[in-house]
Protein backbone atom coordinates (compact mmCIF):
# COMPACT_ATOMS: atom_id res chain seq x y z
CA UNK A 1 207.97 -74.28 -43.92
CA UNK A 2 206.25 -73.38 -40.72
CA UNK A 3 204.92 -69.40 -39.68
CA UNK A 4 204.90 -68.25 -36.61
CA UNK A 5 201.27 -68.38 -36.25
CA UNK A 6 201.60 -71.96 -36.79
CA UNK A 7 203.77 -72.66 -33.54
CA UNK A 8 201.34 -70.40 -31.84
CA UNK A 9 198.56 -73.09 -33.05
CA UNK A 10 200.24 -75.78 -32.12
CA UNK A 11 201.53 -75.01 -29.10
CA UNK A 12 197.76 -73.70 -28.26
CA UNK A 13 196.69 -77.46 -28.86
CA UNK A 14 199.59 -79.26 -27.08
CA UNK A 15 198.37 -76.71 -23.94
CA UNK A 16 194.72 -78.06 -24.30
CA UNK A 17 195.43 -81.82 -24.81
CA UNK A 18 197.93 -81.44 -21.11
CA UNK A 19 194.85 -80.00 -19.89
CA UNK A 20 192.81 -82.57 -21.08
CA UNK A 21 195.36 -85.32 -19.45
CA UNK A 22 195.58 -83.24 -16.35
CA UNK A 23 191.86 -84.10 -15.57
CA UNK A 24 191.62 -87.57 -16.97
CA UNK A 25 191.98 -88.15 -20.65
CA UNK A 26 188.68 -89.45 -21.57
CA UNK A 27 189.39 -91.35 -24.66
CA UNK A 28 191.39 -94.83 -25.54
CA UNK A 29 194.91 -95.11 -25.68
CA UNK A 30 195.10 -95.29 -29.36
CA UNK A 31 193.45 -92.26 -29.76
CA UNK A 32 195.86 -90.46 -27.09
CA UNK A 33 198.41 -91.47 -29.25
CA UNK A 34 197.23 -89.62 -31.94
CA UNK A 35 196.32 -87.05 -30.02
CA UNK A 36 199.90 -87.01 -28.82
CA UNK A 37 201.53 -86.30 -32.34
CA UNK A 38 201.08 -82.96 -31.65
CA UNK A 39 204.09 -82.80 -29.66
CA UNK A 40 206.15 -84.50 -32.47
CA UNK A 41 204.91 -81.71 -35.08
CA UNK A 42 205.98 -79.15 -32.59
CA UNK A 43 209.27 -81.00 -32.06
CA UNK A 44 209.38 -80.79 -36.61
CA UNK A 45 208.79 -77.32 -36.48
CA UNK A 46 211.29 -76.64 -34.24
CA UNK A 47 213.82 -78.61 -36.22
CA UNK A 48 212.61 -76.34 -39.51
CA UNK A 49 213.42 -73.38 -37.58
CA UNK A 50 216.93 -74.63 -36.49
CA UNK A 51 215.25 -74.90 -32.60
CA UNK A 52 215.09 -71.02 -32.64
CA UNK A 53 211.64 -69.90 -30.57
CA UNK A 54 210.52 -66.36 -29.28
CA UNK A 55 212.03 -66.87 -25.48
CA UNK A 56 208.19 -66.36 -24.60
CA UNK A 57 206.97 -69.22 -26.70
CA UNK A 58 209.90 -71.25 -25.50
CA UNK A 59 209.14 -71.01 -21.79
CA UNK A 60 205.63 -71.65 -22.44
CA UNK A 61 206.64 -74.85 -23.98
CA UNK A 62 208.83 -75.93 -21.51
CA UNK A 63 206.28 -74.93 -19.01
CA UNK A 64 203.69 -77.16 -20.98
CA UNK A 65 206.14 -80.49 -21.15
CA UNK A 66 207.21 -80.04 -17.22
CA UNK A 67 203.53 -80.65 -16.98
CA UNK A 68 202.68 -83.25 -19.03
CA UNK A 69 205.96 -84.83 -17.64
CA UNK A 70 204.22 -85.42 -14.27
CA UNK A 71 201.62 -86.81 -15.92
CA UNK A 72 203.87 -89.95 -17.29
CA UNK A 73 204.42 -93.39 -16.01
CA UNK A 74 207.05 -94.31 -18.27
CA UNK A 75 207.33 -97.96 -19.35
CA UNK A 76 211.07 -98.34 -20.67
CA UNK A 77 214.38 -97.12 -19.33
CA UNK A 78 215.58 -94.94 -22.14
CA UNK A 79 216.28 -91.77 -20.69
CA UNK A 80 218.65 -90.43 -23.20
CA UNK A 81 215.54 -90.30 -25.49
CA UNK A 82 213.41 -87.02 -25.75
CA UNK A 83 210.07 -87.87 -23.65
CA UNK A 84 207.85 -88.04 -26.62
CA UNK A 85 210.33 -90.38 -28.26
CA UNK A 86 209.92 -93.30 -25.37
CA UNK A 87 207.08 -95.54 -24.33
CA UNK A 88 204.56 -93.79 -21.42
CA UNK A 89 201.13 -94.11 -20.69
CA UNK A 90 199.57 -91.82 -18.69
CA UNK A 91 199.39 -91.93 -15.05
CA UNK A 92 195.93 -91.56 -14.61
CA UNK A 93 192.48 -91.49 -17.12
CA UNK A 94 188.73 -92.23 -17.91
CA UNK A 95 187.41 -95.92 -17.23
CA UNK A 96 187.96 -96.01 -21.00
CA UNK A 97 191.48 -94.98 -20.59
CA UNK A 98 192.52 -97.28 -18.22
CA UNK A 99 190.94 -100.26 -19.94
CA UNK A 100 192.74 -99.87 -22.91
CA UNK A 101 196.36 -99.19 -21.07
CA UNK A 102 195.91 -102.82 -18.92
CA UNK A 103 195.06 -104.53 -21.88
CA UNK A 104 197.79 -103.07 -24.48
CA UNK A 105 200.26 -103.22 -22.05
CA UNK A 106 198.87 -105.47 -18.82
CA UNK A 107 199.35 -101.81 -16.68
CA UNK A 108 196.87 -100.37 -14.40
CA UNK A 109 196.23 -96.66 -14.26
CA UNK A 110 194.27 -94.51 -12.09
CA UNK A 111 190.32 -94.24 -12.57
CA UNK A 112 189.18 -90.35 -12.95
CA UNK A 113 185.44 -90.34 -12.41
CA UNK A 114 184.72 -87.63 -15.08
């Protein structure tokens, strides 16, 4: 079972890897995607705790997705699925980034000169 200071934790890494994203990931795809788990732990958490989040923490989350959302170039058309549940890559990266996204999925992304 999960403490609070543990949704605190993970919330404070879900908050740095948007950040991260929000300037150009810097880092392959299959290392965002591991990265990206962290949402999916949050999302278990959540579900151990029956969804029930101090209001503060809450908003902070949904704060933290809105952004990441407008980060996304989604690649399917499953909208009834939860965003970290569907296939995305990220709008924008590192040369690195980029490179890895066209040739795992033939899709070109912004170039963020770091």
């Amino acid at each position: 079972m999960c403490n609070l200071n543990n949704i605190y934790s993970l919330l404070g890494a879900w908050e740095d890897l948007v950040r991260e994203c929000t300037v150009g990931y810097d880092s392959n795809i299959f290392e965002f995607d591991y990265d990206f788990k962290i949402r999916a732990d949050i999302a278990e958490v959540l579900s151990a705790q029956n969804g029930e989040l101090d209001e503060q923490v809450s908003r902070r989350l949904k704060e933290i997705d809105n952004d990441f959302l407008k980060l996304l170039m989604f690649l399917d058309e499953r909208e009834e699925l939860l965003f970290w549940d569907r296939k995305f890559v990220l709008k924008f990266g590192s040369k690195e980034y980029a490179s890895s996204v066209f040739e795992t999925f033939k899709v070109t992304v912004e170039i963020l000169e770091q």
